[in-house]
C-alpha atoms as a PDB file:
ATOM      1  CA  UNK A   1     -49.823  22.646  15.753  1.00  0.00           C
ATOM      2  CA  UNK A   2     -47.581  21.281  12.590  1.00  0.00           C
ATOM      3  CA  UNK A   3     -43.582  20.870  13.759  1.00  0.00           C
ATOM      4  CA  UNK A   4     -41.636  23.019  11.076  1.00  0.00           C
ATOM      5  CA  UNK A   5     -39.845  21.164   8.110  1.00  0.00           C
ATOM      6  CA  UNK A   6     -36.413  20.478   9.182  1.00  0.00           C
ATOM      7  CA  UNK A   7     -33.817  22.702   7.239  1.00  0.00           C
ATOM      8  CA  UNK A   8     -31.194  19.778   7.753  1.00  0.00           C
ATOM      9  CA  UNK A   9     -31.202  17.950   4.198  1.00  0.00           C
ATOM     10  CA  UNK A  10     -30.047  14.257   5.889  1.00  0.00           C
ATOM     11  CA  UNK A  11     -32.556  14.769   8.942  1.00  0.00           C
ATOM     12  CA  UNK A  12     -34.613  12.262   7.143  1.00  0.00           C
ATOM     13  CA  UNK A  13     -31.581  10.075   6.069  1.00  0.00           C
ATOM     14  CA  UNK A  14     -31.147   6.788   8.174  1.00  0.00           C
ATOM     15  CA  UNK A  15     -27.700   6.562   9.782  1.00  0.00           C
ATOM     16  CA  UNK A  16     -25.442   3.987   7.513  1.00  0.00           C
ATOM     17  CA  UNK A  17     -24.783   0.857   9.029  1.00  0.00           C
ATOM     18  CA  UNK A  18     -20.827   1.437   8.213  1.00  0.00           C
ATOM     19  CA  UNK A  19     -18.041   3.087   6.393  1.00  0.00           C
ATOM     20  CA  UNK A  20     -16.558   1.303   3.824  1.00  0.00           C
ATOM     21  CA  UNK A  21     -12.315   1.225   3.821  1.00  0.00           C
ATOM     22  CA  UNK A  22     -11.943   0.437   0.674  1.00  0.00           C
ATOM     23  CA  UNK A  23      -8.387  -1.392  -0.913  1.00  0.00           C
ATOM     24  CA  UNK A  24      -7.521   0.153  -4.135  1.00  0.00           C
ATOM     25  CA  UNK A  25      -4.977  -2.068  -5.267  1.00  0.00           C
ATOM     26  CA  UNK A  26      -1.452  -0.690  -5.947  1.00  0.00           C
ATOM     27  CA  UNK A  27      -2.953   0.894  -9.586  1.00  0.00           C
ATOM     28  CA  UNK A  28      -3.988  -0.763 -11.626  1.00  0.00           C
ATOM     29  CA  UNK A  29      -8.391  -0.747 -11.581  1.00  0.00           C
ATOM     30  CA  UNK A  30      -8.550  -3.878 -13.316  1.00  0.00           C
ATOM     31  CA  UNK A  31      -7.179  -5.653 -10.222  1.00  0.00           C
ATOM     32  CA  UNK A  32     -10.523  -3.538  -8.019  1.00  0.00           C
ATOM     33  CA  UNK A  33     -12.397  -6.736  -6.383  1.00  0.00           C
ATOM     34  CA  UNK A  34     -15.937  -6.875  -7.519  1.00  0.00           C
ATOM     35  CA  UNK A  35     -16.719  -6.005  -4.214  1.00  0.00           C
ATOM     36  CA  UNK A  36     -15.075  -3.067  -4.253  1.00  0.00           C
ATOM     37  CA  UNK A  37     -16.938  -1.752  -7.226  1.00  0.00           C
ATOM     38  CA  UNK A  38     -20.447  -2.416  -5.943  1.00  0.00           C
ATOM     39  CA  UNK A  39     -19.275  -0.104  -2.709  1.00  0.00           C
ATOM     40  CA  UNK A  40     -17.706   2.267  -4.919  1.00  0.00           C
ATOM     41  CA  UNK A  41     -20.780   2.630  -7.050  1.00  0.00           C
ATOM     42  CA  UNK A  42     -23.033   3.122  -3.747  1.00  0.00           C
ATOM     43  CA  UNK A  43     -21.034   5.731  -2.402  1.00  0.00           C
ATOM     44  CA  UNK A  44     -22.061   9.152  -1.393  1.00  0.00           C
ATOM     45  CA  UNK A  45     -18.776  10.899  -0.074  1.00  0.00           C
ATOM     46  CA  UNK A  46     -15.144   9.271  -1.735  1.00  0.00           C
ATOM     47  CA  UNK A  47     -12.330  10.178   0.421  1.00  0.00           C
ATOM     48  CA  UNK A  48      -9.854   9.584  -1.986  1.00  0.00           C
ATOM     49  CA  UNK A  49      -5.559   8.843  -0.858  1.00  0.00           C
ATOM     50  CA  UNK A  50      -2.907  10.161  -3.171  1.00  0.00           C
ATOM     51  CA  UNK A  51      -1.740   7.148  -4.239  1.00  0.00           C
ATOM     52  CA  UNK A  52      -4.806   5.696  -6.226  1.00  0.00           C
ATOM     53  CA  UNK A  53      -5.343   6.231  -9.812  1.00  0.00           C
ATOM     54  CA  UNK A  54      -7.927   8.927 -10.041  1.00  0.00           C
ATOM     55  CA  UNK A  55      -9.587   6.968 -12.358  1.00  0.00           C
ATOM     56  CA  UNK A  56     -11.326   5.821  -9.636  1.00  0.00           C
ATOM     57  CA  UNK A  57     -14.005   8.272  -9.309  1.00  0.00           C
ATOM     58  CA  UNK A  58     -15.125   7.359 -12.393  1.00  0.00           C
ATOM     59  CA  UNK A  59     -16.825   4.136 -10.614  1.00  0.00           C
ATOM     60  CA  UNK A  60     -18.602   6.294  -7.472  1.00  0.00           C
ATOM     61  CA  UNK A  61     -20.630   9.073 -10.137  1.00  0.00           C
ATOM     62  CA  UNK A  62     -22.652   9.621  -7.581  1.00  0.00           C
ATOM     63  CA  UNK A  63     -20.186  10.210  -4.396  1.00  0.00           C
ATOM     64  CA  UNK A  64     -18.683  13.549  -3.497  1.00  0.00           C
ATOM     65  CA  UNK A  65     -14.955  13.036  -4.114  1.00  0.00           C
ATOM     66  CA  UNK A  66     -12.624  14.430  -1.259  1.00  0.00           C
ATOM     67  CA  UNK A  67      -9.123  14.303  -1.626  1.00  0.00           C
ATOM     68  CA  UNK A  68      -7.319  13.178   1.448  1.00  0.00           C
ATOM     69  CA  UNK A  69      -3.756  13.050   0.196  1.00  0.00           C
ATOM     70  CA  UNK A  70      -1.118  11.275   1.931  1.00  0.00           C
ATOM     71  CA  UNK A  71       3.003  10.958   0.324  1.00  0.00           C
ATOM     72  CA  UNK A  72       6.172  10.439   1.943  1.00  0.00           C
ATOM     73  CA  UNK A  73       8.273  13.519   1.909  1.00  0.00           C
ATOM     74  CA  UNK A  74       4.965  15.698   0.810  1.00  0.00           C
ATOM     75  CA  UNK A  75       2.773  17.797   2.718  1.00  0.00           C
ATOM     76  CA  UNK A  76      -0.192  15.571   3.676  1.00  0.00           C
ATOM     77  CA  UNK A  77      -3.375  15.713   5.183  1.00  0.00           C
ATOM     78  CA  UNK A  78      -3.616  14.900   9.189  1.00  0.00           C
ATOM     79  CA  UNK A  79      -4.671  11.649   9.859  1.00  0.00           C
ATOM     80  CA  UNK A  80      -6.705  13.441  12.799  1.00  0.00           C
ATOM     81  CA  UNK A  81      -8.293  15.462  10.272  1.00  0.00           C
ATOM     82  CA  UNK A  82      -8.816  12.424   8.278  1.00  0.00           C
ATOM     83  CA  UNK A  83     -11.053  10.383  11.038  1.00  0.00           C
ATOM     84  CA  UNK A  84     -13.211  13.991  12.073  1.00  0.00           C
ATOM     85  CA  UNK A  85     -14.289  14.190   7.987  1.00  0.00           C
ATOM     86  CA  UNK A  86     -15.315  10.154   7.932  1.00  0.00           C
ATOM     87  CA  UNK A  87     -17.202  10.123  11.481  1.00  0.00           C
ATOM     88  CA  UNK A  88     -18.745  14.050   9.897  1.00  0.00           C
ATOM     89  CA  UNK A  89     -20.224  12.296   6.872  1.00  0.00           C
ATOM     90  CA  UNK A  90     -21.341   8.795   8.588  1.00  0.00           C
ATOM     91  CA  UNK A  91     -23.482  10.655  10.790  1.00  0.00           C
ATOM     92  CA  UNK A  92     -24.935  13.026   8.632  1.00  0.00           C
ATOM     93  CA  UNK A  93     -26.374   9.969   7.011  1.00  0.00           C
ATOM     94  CA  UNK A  94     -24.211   9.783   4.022  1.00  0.00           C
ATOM     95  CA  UNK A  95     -22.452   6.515   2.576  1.00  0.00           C
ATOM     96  CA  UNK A  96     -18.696   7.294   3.403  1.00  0.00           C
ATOM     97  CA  UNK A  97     -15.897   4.991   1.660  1.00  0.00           C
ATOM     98  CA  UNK A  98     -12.645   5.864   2.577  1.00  0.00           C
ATOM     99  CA  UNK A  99     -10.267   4.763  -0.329  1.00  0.00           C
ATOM    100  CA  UNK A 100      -6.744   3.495   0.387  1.00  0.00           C
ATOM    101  CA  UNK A 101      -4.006   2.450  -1.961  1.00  0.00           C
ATOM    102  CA  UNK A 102      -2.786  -1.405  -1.949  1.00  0.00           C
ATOM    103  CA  UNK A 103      -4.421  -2.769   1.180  1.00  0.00           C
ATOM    104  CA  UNK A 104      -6.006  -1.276   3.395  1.00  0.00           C
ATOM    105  CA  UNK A 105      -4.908  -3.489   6.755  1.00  0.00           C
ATOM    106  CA  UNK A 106      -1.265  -3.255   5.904  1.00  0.00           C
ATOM    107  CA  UNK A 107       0.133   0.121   6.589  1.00  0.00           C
ATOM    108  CA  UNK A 108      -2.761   2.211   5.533  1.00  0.00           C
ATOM    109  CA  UNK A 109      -3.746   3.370   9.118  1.00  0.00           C
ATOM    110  CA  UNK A 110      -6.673   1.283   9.187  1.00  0.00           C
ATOM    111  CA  UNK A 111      -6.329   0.793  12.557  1.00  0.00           C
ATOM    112  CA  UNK A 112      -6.279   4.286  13.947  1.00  0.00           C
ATOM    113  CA  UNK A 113      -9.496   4.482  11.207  1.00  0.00           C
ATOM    114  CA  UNK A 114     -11.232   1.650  12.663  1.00  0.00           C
ATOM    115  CA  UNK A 115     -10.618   2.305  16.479  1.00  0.00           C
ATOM    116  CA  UNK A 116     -11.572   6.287  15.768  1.00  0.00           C
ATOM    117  CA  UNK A 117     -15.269   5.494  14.570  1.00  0.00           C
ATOM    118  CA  UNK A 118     -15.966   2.438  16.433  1.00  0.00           C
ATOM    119  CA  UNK A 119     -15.446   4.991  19.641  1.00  0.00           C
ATOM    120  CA  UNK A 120     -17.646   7.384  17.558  1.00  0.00           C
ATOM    121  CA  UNK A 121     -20.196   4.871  17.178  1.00  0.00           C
ATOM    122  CA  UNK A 122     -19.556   3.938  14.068  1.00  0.00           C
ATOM    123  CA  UNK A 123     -19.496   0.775  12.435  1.00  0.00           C
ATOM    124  CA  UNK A 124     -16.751  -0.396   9.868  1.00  0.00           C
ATOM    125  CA  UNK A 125     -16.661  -2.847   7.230  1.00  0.00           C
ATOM    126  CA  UNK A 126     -13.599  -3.272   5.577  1.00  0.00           C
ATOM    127  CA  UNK A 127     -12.811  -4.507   1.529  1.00  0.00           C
ATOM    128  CA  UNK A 128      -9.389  -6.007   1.101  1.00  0.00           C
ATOM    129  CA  UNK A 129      -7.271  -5.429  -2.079  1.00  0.00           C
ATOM    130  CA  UNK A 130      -3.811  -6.660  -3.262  1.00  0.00           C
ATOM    131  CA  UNK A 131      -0.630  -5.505  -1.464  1.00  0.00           C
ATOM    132  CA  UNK A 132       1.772  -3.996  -3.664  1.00  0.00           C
ATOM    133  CA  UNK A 133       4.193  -6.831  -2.304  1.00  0.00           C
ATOM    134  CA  UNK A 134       2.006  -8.941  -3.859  1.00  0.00           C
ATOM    135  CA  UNK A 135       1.894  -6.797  -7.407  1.00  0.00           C
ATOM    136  CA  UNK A 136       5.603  -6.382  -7.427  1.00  0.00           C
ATOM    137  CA  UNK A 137       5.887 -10.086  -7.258  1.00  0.00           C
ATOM    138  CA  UNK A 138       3.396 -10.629 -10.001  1.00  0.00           C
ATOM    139  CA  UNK A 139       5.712  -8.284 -12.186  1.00  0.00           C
ATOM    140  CA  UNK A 140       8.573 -10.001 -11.082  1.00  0.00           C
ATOM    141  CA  UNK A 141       7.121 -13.378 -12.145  1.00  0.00           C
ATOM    142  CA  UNK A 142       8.183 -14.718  -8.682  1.00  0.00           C
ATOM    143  CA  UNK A 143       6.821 -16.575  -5.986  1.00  0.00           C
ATOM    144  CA  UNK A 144       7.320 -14.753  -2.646  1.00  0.00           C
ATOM    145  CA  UNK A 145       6.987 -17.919  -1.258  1.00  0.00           C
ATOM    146  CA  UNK A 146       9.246 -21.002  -2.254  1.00  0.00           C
ATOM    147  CA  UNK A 147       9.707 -24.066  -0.306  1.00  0.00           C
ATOM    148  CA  UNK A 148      13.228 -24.705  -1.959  1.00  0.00           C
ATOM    149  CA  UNK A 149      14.014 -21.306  -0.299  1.00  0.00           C
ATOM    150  CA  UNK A 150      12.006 -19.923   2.719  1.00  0.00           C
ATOM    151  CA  UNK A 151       8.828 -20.763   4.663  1.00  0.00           C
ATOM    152  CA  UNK A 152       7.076 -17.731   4.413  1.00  0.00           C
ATOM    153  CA  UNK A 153       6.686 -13.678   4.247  1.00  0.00           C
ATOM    154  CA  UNK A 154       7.369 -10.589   6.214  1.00  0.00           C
ATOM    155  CA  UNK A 155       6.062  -7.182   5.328  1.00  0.00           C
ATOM    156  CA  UNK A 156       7.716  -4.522   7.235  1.00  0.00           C
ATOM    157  CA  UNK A 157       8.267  -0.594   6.734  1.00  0.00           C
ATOM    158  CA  UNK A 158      12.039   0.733   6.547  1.00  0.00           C
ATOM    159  CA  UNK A 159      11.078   2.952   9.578  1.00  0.00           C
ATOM    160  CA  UNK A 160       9.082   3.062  12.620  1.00  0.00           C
ATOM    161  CA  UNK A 161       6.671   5.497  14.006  1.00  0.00           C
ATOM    162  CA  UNK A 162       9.753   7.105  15.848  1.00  0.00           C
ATOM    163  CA  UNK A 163      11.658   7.312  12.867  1.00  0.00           C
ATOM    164  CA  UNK A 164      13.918   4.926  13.971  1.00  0.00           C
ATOM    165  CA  UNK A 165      14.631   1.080  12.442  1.00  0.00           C
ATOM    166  CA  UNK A 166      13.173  -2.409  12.276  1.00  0.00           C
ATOM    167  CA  UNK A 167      15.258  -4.944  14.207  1.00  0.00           C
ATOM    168  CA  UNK A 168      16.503  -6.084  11.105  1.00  0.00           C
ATOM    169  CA  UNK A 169      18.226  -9.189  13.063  1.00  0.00           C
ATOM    170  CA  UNK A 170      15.614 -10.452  14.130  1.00  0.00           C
ATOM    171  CA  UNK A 171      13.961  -9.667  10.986  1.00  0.00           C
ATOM    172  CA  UNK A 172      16.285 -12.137   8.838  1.00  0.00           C
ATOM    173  CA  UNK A 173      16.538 -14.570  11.573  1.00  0.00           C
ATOM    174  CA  UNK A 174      13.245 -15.603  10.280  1.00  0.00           C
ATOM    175  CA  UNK A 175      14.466 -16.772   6.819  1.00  0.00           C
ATOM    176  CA  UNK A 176      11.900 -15.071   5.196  1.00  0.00           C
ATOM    177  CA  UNK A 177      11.117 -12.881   1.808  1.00  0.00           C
ATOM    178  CA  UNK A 178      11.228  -9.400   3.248  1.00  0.00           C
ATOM    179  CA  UNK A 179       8.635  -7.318   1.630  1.00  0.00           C
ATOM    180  CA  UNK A 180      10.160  -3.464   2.897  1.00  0.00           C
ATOM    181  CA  UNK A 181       7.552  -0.878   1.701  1.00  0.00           C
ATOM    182  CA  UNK A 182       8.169   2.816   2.201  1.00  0.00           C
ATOM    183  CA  UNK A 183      11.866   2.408   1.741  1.00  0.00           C
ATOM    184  CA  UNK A 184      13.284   4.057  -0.953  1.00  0.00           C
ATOM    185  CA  UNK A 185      14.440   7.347   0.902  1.00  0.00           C
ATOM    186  CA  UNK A 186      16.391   5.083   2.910  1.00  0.00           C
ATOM    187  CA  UNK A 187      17.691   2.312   0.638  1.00  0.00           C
ATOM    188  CA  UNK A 188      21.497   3.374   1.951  1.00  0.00           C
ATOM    189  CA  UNK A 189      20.959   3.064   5.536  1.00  0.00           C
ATOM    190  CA  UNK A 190      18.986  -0.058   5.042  1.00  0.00           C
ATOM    191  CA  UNK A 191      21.409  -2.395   2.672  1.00  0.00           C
ATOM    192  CA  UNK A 192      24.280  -1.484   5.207  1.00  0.00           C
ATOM    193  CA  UNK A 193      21.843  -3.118   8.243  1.00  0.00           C
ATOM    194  CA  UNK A 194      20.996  -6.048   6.151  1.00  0.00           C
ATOM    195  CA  UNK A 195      24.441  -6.993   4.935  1.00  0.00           C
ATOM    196  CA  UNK A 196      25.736  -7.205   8.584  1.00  0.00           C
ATOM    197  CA  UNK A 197      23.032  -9.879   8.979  1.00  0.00           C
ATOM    198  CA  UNK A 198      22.740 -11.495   5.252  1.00  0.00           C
ATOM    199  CA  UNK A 199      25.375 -12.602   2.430  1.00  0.00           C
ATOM    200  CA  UNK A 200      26.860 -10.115   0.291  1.00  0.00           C
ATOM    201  CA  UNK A 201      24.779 -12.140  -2.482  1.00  0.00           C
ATOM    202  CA  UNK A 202      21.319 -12.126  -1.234  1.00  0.00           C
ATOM    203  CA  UNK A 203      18.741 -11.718  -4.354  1.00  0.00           C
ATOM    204  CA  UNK A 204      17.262  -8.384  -3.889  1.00  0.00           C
ATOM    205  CA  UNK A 205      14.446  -6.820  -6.732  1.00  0.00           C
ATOM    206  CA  UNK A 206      12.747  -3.281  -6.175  1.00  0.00           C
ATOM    207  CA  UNK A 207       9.584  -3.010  -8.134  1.00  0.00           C
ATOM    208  CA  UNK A 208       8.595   0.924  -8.310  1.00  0.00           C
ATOM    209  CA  UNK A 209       4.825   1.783  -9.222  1.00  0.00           C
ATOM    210  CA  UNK A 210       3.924  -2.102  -9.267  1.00  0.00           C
ATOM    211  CA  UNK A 211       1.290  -2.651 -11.881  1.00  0.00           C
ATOM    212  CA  UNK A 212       1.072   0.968 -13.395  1.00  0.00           C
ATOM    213  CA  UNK A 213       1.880   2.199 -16.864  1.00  0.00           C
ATOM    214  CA  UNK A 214       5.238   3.801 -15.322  1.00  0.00           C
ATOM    215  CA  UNK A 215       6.160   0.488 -13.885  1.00  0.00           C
ATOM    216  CA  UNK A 216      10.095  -0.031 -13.037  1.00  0.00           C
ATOM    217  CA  UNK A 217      11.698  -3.477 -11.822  1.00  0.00           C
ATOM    218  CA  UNK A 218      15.347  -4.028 -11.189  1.00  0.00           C
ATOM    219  CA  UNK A 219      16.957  -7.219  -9.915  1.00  0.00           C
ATOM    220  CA  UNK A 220      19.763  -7.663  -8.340  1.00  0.00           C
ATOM    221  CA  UNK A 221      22.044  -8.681  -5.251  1.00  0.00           C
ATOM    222  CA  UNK A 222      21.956  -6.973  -1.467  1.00  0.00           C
ATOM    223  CA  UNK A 223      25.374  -6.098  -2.240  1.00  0.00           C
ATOM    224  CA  UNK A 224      24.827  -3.833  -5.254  1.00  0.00           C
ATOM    225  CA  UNK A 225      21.281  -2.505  -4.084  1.00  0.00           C
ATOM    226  CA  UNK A 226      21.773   0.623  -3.160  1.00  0.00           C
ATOM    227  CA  UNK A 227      23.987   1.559  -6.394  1.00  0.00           C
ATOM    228  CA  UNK A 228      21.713  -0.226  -8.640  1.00  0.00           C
ATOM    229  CA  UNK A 229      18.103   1.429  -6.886  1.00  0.00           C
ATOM    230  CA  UNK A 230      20.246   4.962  -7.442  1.00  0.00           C
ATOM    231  CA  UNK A 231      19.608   4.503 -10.885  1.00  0.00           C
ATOM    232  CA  UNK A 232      16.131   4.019 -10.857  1.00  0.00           C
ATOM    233  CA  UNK A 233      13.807   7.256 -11.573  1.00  0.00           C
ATOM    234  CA  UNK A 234      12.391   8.467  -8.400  1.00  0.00           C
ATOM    235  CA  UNK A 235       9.594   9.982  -7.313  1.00  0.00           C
ATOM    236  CA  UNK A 236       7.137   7.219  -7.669  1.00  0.00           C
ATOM    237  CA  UNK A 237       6.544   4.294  -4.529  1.00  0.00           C
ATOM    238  CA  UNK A 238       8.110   1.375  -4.470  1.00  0.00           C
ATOM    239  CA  UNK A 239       8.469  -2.258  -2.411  1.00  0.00           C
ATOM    240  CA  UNK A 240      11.901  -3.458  -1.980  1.00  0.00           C
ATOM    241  CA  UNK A 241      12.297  -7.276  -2.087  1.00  0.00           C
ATOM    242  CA  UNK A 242      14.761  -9.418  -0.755  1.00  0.00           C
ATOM    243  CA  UNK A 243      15.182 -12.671   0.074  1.00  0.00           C
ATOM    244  CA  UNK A 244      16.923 -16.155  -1.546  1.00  0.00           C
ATOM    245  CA  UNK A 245      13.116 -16.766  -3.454  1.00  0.00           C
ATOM    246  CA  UNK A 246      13.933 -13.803  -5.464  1.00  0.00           C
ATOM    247  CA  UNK A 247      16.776 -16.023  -7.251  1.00  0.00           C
ATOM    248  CA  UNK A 248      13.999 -17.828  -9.370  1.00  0.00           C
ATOM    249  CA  UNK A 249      13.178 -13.827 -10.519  1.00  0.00           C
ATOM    250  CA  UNK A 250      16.768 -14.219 -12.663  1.00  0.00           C
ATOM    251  CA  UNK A 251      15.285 -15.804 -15.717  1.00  0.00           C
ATOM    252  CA  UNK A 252      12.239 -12.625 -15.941  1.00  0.00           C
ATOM    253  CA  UNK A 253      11.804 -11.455 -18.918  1.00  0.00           C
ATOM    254  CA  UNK A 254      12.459  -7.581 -20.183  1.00  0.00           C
ATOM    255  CA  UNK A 255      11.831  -4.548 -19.102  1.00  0.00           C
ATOM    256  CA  UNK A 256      13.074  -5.693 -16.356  1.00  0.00           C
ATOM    257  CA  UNK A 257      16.672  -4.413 -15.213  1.00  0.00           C
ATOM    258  CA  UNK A 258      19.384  -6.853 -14.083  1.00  0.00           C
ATOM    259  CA  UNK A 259      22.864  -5.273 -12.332  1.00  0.00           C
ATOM    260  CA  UNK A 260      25.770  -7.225 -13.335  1.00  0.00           C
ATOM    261  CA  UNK A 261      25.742  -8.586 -10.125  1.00  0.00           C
ATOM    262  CA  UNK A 262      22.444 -10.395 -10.043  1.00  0.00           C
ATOM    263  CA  UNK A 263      23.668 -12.049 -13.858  1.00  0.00           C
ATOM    264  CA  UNK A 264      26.994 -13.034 -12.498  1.00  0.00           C
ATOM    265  CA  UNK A 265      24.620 -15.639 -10.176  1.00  0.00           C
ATOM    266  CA  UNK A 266      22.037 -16.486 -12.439  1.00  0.00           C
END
């Protein structure tokens, strides 16, 4: 007695070893690691955030492209939702990569994502990307590192899960570039809680859509940040800088905006 073909199109597929979250970079492909575009070229199913250039899906022509949007003050999709389609594809067989804007490890949800299908079963393997810290600095021309000035970096959101705030105390206690991402709906409240900890004259830069075609940068001083970010066009994302390294930033070349405030130090 023959066993009936299977009407299940993957029953003959071999379970991938992993799903691929993949760092798009904050927009610009050219800065896509080379490993990123071998996994994007091997992929079956592209779940795709809202921040990355679409472009993208240009390098995966063979991958299923599902759009798994995700933008502050926008509807978005669940991340629930999110983890039930990756964990639906992996074990159908198919070669999942899950494609996040900037880095994936730094405030992409990667590790919801990673504790989600390791309970499922399934394994993860994970392609880093540049931060758009990182790109905001590049467009800056400024190190966010200077030994003249600080010892090192924090990244940190403007909000936490709760919707409340950082400890932003402790936060400059550490004499550190702050790198704030997902802060420009709340640039007000958060120059007020830095001045009571920083001077008045603090270098501060925002960089909005680091590396893209739409690219703004403004420098300028804690003081005047929230006056001089109002007149910056909105709608796009943006990383707010601040820190005494961002003084070596004065000298930058245009298009870059300086307040009168940040040239009265320079």
């Amino acid at each position: 007695m023959t066993t009936p073909a299977s009407n299940d199109p993957f029953a003959s597929r071999r379970i991938p070893a992993d799903v691929v979250l993949l760092s798009a970079g904050p927009g610009d492909l050219e800065l896509l690691t080379l490993k990123a575009v071998r996994a994007l070229g091997a992929a079956e199913v592209l779940l795709l955030d809202e921040l990355v250039d679409p472009g993208i899906v240009e390098l995966a022509p063979n991958a299923r492209v599902v759009r798994v949007g995700k933008r502050g003050g926008c509807r978005s999709t669940p991340q629930a939702f999110i983890c039930r389609l990756m964990r639906r594809y992996a074990l159908q067989g198919l070669r999942v990569v899950r494609v996040k804007g900037g880095d994936a490890l730094l405030f992409g949800r990667a590790g919801e994502e990673i504790a989600f299908l390791r309970a499922a079963g399934v394994p993860v393997t994970i392609v880093n990307g540049v931060s758009a810290a990182f790109a905001a600095a590049a467009a800056l021309g400024v190190s966010l590192t200077h030994r003249d000035h600080c010892h090192g970096l924090t990244c940190v959101t403007a909000h936490t899960a709760d919707h409340g705030e950082p400890d932003w105390a402790a936060l400059c206690a550490t004499g550190t570039t702050l790198a704030i991402y997902m802060g420009m709906q709340r640039v007000d409240r958060m120059a007020r809680s830095l001045l009571r900890h920083l001077p008045a004259v603090t270098p501060a830069a925002v960089v909005l859509a680091a590396s893209q075609p739409g690219e703004q940068r403004l420098l300028t001083t804690l003081q005047a940040l929230s006056a001089d970010a109002a007149g910056l066009a909105g709608g796009a994302p943006g990383v707010i800088l601040v820190g005494p390294a961002l003084g070596e930033a004065r000298s930058a070349t245009p298009p870059v905006h300086q307040s009168a405030a940040a040239a009265r130090l320079a």
